[in-house]
Protein backbone atom coordinates (compact mmCIF):
# COMPACT_ATOMS: atom_id res chain seq x y z
CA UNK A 1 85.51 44.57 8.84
CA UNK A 2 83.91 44.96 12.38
CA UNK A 3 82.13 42.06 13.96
CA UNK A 4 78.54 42.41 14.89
CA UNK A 5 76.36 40.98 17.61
CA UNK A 6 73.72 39.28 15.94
CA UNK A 7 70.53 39.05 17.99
CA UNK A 8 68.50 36.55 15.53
CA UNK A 9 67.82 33.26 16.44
CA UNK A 10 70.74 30.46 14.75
CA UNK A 11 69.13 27.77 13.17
CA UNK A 12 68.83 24.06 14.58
CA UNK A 13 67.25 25.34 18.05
CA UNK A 14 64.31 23.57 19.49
CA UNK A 15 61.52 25.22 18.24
CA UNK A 16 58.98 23.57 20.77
CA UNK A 17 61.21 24.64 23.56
CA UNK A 18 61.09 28.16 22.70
CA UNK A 19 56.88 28.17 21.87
CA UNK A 20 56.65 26.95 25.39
CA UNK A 21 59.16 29.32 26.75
CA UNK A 22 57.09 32.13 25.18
CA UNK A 23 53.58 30.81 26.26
CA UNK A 24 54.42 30.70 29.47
CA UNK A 25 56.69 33.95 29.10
CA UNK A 26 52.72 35.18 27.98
CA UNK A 27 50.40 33.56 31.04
CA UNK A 28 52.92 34.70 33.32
CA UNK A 29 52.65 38.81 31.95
CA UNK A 30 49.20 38.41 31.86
CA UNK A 31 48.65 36.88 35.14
CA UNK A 32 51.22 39.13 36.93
CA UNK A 33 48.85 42.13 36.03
CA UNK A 34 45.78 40.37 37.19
CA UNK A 35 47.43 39.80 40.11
CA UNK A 36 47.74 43.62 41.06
CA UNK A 37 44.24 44.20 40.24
CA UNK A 38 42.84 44.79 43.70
CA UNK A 39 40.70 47.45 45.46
CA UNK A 40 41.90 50.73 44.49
CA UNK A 41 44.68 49.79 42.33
CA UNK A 42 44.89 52.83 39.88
CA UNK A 43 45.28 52.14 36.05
CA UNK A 44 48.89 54.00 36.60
CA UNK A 45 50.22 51.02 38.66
CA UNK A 46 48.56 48.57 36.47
CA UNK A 47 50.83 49.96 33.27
CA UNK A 48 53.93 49.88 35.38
CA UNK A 49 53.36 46.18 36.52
CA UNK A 50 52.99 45.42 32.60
CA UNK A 51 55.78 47.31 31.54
CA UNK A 52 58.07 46.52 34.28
CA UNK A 53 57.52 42.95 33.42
CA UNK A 54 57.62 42.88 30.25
CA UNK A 55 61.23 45.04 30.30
CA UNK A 56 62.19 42.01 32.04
CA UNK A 57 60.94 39.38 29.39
CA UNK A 58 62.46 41.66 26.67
CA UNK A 59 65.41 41.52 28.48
CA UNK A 60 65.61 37.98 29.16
CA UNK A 61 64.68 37.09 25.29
CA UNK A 62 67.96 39.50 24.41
CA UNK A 63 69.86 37.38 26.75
CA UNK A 64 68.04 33.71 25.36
CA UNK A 65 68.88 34.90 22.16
CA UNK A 66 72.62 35.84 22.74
CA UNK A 67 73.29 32.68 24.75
CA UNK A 68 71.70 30.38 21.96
CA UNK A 69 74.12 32.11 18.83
CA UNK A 70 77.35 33.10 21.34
CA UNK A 71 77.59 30.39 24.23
CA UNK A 72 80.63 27.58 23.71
CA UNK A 73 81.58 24.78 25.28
CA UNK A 74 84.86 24.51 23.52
CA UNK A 75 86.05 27.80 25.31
CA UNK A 76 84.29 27.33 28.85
CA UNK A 77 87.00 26.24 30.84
CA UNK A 78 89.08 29.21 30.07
CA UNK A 79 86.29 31.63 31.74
CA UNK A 80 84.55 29.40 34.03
CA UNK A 81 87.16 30.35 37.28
CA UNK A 82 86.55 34.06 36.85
CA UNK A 83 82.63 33.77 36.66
CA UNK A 84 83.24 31.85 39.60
CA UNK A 85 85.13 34.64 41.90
CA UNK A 86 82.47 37.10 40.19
CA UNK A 87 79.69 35.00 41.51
CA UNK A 88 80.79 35.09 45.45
CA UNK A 89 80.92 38.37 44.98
CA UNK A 90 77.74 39.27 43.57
CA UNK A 91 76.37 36.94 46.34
CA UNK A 92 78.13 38.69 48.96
CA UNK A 93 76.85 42.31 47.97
CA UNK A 94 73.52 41.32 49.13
CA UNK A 95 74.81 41.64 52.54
CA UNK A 96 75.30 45.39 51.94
CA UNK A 97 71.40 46.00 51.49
CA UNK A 98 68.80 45.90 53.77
CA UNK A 99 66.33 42.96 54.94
CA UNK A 100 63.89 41.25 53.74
CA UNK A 101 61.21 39.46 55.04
CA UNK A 102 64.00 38.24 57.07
CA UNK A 103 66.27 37.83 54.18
CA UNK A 104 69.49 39.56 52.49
CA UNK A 105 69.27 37.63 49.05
CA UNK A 106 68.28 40.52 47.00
CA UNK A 107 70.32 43.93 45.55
CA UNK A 108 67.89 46.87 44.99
CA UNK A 109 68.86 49.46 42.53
CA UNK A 110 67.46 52.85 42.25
CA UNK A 111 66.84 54.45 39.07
CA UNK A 112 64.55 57.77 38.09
CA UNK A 113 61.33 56.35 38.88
CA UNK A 114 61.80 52.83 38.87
CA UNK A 115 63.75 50.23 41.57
CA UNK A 116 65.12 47.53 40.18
CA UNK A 117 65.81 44.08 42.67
CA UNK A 118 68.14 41.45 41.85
CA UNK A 119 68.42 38.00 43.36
CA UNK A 120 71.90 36.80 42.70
CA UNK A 121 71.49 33.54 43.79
CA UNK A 122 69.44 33.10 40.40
CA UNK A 123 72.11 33.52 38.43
CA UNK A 124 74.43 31.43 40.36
CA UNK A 125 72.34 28.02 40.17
CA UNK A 126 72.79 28.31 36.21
CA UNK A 127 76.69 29.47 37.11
CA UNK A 128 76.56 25.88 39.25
CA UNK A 129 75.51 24.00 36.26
CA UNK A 130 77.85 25.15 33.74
CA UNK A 131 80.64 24.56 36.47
CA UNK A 132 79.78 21.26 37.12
CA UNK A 133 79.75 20.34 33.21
CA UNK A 134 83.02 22.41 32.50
CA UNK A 135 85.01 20.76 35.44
CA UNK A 136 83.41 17.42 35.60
CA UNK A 137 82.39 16.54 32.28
CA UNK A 138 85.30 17.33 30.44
CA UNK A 139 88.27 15.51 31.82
CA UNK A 140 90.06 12.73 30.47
CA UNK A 141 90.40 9.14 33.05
CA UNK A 142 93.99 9.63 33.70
CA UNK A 143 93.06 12.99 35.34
CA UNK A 144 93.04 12.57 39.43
CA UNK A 145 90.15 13.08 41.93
CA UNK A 146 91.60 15.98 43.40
CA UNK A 147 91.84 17.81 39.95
CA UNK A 148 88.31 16.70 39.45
CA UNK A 149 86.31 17.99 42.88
CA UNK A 150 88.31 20.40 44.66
CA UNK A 151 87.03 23.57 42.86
CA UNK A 152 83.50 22.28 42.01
CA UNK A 153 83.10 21.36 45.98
CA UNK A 154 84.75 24.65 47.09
CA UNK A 155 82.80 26.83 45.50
CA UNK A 156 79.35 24.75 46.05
CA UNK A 157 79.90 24.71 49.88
CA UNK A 158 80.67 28.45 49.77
CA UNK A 159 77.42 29.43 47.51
CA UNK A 160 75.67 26.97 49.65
CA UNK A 161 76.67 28.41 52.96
CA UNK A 162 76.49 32.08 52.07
CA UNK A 163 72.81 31.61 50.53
CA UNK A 164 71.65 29.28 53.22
CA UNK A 165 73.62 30.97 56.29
CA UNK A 166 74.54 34.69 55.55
CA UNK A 167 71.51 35.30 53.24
CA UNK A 168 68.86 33.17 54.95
CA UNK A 169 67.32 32.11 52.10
CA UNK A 170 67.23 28.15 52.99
CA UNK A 171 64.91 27.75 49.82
CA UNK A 172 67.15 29.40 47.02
CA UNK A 173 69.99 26.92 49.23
CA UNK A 174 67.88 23.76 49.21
CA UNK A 175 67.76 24.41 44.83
CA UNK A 176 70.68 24.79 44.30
CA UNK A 177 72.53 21.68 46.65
CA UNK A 178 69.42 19.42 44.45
CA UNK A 179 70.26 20.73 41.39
CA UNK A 180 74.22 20.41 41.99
CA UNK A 181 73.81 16.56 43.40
CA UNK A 182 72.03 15.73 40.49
CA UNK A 183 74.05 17.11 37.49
CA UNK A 184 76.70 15.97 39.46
CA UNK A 185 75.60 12.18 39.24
CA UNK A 186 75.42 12.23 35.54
CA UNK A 187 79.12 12.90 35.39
CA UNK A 188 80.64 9.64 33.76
CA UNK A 189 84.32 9.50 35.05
CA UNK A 190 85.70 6.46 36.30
CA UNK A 191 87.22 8.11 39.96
CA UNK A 192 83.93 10.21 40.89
CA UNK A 193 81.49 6.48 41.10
CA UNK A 194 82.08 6.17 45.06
CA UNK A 195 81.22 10.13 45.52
CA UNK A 196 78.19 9.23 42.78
CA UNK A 197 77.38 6.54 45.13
CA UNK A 198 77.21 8.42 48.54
CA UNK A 199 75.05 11.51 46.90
CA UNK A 200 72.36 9.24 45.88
CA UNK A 201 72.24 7.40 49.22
CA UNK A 202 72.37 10.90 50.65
CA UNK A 203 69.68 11.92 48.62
CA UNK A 204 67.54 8.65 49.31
CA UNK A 205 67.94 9.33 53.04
CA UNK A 206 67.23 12.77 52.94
CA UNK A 207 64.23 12.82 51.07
CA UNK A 208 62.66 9.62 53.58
CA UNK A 209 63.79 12.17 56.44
CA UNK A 210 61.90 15.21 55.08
CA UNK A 211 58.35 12.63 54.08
CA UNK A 212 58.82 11.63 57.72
CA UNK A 213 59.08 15.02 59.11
CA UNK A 214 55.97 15.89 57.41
CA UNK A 215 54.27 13.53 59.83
CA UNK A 216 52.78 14.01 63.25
CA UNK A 217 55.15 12.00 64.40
CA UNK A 218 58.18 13.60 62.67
CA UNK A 219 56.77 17.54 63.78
CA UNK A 220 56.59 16.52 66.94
CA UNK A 221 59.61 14.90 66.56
CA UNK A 222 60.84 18.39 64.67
CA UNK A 223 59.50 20.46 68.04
CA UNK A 224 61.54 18.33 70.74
CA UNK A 225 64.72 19.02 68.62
CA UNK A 226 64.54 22.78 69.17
CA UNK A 227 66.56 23.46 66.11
CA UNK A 228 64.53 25.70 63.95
CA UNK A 229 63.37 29.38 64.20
CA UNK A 230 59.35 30.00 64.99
CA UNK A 231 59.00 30.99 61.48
CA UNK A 232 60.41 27.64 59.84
CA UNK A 233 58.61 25.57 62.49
CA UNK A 234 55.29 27.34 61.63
CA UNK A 235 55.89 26.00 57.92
CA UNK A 236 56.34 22.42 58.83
CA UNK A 237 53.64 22.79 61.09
CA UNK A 238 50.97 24.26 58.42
CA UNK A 239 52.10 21.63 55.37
CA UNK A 240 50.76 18.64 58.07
CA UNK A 241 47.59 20.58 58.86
CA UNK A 242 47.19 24.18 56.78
CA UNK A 243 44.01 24.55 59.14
CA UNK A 244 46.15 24.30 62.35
CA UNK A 245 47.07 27.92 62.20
CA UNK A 246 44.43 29.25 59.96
CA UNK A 247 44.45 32.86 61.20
CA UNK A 248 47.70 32.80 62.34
CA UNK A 249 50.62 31.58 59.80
CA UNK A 250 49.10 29.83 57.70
CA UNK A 251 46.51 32.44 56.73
CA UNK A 252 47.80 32.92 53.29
CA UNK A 253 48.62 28.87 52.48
CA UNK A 254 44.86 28.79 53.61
CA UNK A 255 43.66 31.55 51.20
CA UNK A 256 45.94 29.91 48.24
CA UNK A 257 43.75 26.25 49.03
CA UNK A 258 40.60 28.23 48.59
CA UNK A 259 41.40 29.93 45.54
CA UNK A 260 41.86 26.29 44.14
CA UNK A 261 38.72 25.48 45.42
CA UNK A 262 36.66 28.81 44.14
CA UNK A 263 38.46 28.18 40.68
CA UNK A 264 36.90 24.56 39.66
CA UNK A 265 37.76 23.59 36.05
CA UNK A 266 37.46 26.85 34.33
CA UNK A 267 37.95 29.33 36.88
CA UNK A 268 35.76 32.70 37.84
CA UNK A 269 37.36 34.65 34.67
CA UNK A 270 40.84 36.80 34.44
CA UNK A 271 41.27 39.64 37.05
CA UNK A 272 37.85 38.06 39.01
CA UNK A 273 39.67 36.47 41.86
CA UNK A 274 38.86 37.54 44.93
CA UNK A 275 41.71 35.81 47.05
CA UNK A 276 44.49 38.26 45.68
CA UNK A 277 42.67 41.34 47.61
CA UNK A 278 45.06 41.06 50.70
CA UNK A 279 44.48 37.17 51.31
CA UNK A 280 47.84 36.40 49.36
CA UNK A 281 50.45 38.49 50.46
CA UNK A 282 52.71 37.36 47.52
CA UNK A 283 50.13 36.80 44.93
CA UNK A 284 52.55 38.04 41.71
CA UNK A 285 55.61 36.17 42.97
CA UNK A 286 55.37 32.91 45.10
CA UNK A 287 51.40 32.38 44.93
CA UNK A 288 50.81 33.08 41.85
CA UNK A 289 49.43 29.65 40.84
CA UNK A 290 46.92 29.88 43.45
CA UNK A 291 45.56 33.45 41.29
CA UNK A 292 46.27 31.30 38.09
CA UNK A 293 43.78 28.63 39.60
CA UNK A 294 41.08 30.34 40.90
CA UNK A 295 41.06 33.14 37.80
CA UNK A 296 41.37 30.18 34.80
CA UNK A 297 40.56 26.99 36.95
CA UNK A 298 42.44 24.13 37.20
CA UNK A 299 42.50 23.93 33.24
CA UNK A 300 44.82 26.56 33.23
CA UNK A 301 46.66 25.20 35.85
CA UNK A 302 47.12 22.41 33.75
CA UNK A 303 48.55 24.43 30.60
CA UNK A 304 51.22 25.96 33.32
CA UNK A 305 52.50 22.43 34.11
CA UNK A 306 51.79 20.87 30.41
CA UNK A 307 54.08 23.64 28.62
CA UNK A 308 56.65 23.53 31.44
CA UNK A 309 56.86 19.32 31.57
CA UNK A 310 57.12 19.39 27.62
CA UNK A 311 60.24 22.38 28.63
CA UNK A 312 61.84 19.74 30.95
CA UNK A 313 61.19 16.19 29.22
CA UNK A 314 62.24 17.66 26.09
CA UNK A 315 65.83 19.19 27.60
CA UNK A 316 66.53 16.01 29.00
CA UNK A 317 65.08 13.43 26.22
CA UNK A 318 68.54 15.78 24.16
CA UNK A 319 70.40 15.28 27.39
CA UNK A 320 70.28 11.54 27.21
CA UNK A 321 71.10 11.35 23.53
CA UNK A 322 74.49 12.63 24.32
CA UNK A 323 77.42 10.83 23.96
CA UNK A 324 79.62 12.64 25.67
CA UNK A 325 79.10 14.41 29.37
CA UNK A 326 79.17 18.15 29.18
CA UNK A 327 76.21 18.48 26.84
CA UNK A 328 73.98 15.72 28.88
CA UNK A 329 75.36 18.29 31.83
CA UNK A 330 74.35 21.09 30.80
CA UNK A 331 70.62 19.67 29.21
CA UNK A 332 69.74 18.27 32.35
CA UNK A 333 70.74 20.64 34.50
CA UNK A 334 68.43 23.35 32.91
CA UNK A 335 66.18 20.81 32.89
CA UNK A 336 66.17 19.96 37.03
CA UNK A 337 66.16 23.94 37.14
CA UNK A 338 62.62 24.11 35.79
CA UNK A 339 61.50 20.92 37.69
CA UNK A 340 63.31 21.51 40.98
CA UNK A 341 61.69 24.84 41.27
CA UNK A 342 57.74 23.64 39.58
CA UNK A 343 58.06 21.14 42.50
CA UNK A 344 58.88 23.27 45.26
CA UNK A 345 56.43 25.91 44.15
CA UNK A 346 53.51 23.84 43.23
CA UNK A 347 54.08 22.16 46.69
CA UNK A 348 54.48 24.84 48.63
CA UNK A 349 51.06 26.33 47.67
CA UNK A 350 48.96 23.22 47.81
CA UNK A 351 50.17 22.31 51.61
CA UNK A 352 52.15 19.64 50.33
CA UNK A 353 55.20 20.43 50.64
CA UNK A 354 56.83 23.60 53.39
CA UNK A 355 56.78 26.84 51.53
CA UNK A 356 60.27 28.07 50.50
CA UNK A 357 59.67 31.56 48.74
CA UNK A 358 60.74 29.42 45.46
CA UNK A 359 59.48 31.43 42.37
CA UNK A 360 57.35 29.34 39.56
CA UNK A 361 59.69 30.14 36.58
CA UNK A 362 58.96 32.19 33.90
CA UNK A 363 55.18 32.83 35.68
CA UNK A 364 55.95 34.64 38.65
CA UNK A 365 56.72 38.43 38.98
CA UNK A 366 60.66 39.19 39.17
CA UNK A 367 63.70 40.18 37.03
CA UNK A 368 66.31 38.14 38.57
CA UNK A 369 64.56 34.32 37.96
CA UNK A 370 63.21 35.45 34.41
CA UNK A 371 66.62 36.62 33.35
CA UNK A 372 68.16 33.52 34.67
CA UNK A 373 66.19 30.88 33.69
CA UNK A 374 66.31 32.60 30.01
CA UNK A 375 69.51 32.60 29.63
CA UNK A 376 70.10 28.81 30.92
CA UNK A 377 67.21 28.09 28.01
CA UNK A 378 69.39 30.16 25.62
CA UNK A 379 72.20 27.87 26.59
CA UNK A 380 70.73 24.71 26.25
CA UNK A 381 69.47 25.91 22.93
CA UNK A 382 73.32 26.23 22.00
CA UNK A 383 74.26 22.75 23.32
CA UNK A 384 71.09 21.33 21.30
CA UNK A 385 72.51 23.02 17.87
CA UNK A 386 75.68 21.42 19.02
CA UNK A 387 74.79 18.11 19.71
CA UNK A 388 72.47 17.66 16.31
CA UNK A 389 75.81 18.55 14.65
CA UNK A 390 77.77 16.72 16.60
CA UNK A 391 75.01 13.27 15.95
CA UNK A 392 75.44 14.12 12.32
CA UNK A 393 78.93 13.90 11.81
CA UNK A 394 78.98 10.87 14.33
CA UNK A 395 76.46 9.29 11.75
CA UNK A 396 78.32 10.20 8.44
CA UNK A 397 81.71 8.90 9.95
CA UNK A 398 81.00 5.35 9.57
CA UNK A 399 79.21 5.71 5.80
CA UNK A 400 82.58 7.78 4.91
CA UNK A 401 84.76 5.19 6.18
CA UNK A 402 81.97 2.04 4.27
């Protein structure tokens, strides 16, 4: 008899995971269409916002749903290498399509009235995770430190440099170097400590270099170095003062501040804003928290942040209950992939941190990040079925033996 794929949901998942995961699957339709309610919008491009979206959220539950039943860590090591090659390459292709904003991150596909845009680099931050766990988090002591890194730091430096250098996107870079210094400090073997070591101090130094450079001291000391392009500088410049270049480049960070302001507690009412009709640029992908503020107030602001929190402090409250590395891996890492990119975001559109172009997962418009952060959630649903079994049989062992 044939084998089917079997698209229902395997018992033992986190169910609050997934009621979050499909609330904010829900504001983030919702708001996406409000967002593209502006002067003259016709009710034509309204359904095709809607139904481009939620093609994408179908698409990304398929994908939750097959990761959660088929995804193994028994049998990762003997695929991980060619998803690996496969990734450079679907990084690289971007280079083949045209610009923009500056940027070659993205693939666009044509098809019969529709274009369809992929951001590889996505993908490959969840590819960077379950790397990290299969090649780091599975070895026994005796193995050596060359066995251990060589891959896992090959293939970081060469995602890292073709996102941050080739595709110019410094933001989907920054991600994915966090995310990969962090999972990689969970990783328990004996050899790795003095690496472990000199990532967190790097870490610790970097992040006291970046709260000094968002001083007046540290821009000016950012100007005299003469490093970064006009556009990057601009960035730095408006986090320290978003009024500094109000009409200028930091029109829209401006605009996003007000729409925080205009919402209050409850906000004006869904598809009321005013700040989305040409103030914010990017109001369905990158500012979309600013529409979520001003349209449901700061209430609803605070639902965006509850359910994703409860995503990330659940993932990693599993992660830690792990006794062994790949599952903690793997939990956390989803977990710093939700938090990483709520921080950036958040930051980025209340002036407190440079903005990056870093989507809000799950909220903002786009097929690439909803796909990919979906299927990471489907994973970790896997390795939480996994490691309830695994605590179970770790629990009966000793009563068996009594």
């Amino acid at each position: 008899m044939k084998s089917s794929v079997k698209l229902h949901l395997p018992k033992g998942r986190d169910k609050g995971i997934q009621l979050a995961m499909i609330g904010l699957m829900t504001i983030g339709l919702i708001m996406s269409v409000s967002a593209t309610m502006t002067t003259g919008v016709e009710l034509s491009t309204l359904a095709i916002t809607f139904l481009k979206q939620l093609v994408f959220l179908i698409a990304g539950y398929i994908g939750y749903a097959l990761f959660s039943r088929y995804f193994s860590l028994s049998g990762l090591h003997d695929w991980i290498f060619p998803l690996l090659i496969l990734s450079v390459l679907f990084l690289l292709a971007t280079l083949f399509f045209p610009e923009v904003n500056g940027a070659r991150a993205w693939i666009k596909l044509s098809v019969p009235g529709l274009e369809v845009t992929l951001q590889p680099s996505e993908f490959v931050k969840v590819v960077v995770v379950v790397m990290l766990a299969s090649y780091l988090g599975n070895k026994q002591t005796s193995a050596k430190l060359n066995q251990l890194l060589l891959i896992p730091l090959f293939f970081i430096g060469t995602f890292f440099l073709i996102i941050a250098v080739l595709q110019s996107d410094l933001g989907s870079a920054l991600v994915l170097a966090i995310m990969a210094v962090l999972v990689f400090l969970l990783a328990s073997h004996p050899a790795l400590a003095p690496f472990q070591w000199i990532a967190f101090i790097g870490m610790v130094v970097v992040l006291v270099a970046v709260g000094f450079l968002l001083t007046e001291g540290g821009l000016a000391f950012l100007k005299n170095l003469n490093i970064l392009k006009e556009y990057q500088l601009a960035r730095f410049e408006n986090t320290v003062d978003p009024f500094i270049n109000r009409f200028g480049t930091g029109y829209q960070l401006v605009s996003s501040l007000m729409a925080f302001v205009k919402g209050k507690w409850l906000g004006v009412g869904p598809g009321m804003g005013l700040q989305k009709y040409g103030y914010l640029p990017a109001a369905q992908t990158d500012f979309i928290l600013a529409v979520i503020a001003e349209e449901i107030g700061f209430l609803g602001v605070m639902v965006v942040a509850g359910l994703t929190l409860f995503i990330v402090i659940t993932l990693l409250r599993y992660a830690f209950k792990s006794p062994t590395d790949q599952p903690r891996m793997i939990l956390a890492g989803v977990a710093y992939y939700l938090l990483i990119h709520f921080i950036f975001n958040v930051g980025g559109v209340t002036a407190l941190l440079p903005l990056t172009g870093v989507p809000l997962l799950l909220i903002s418009s786009g097929g690439s990040s909803t796909l990919a952060v979906m299927m990471a959630l489907g994973i970790a649903q896997r390795t939480i079925i996994d490691l309830k079994s695994q605590l179970i049989e770790q629990k009966s062992e000793p009563e068996e033996a009594s």
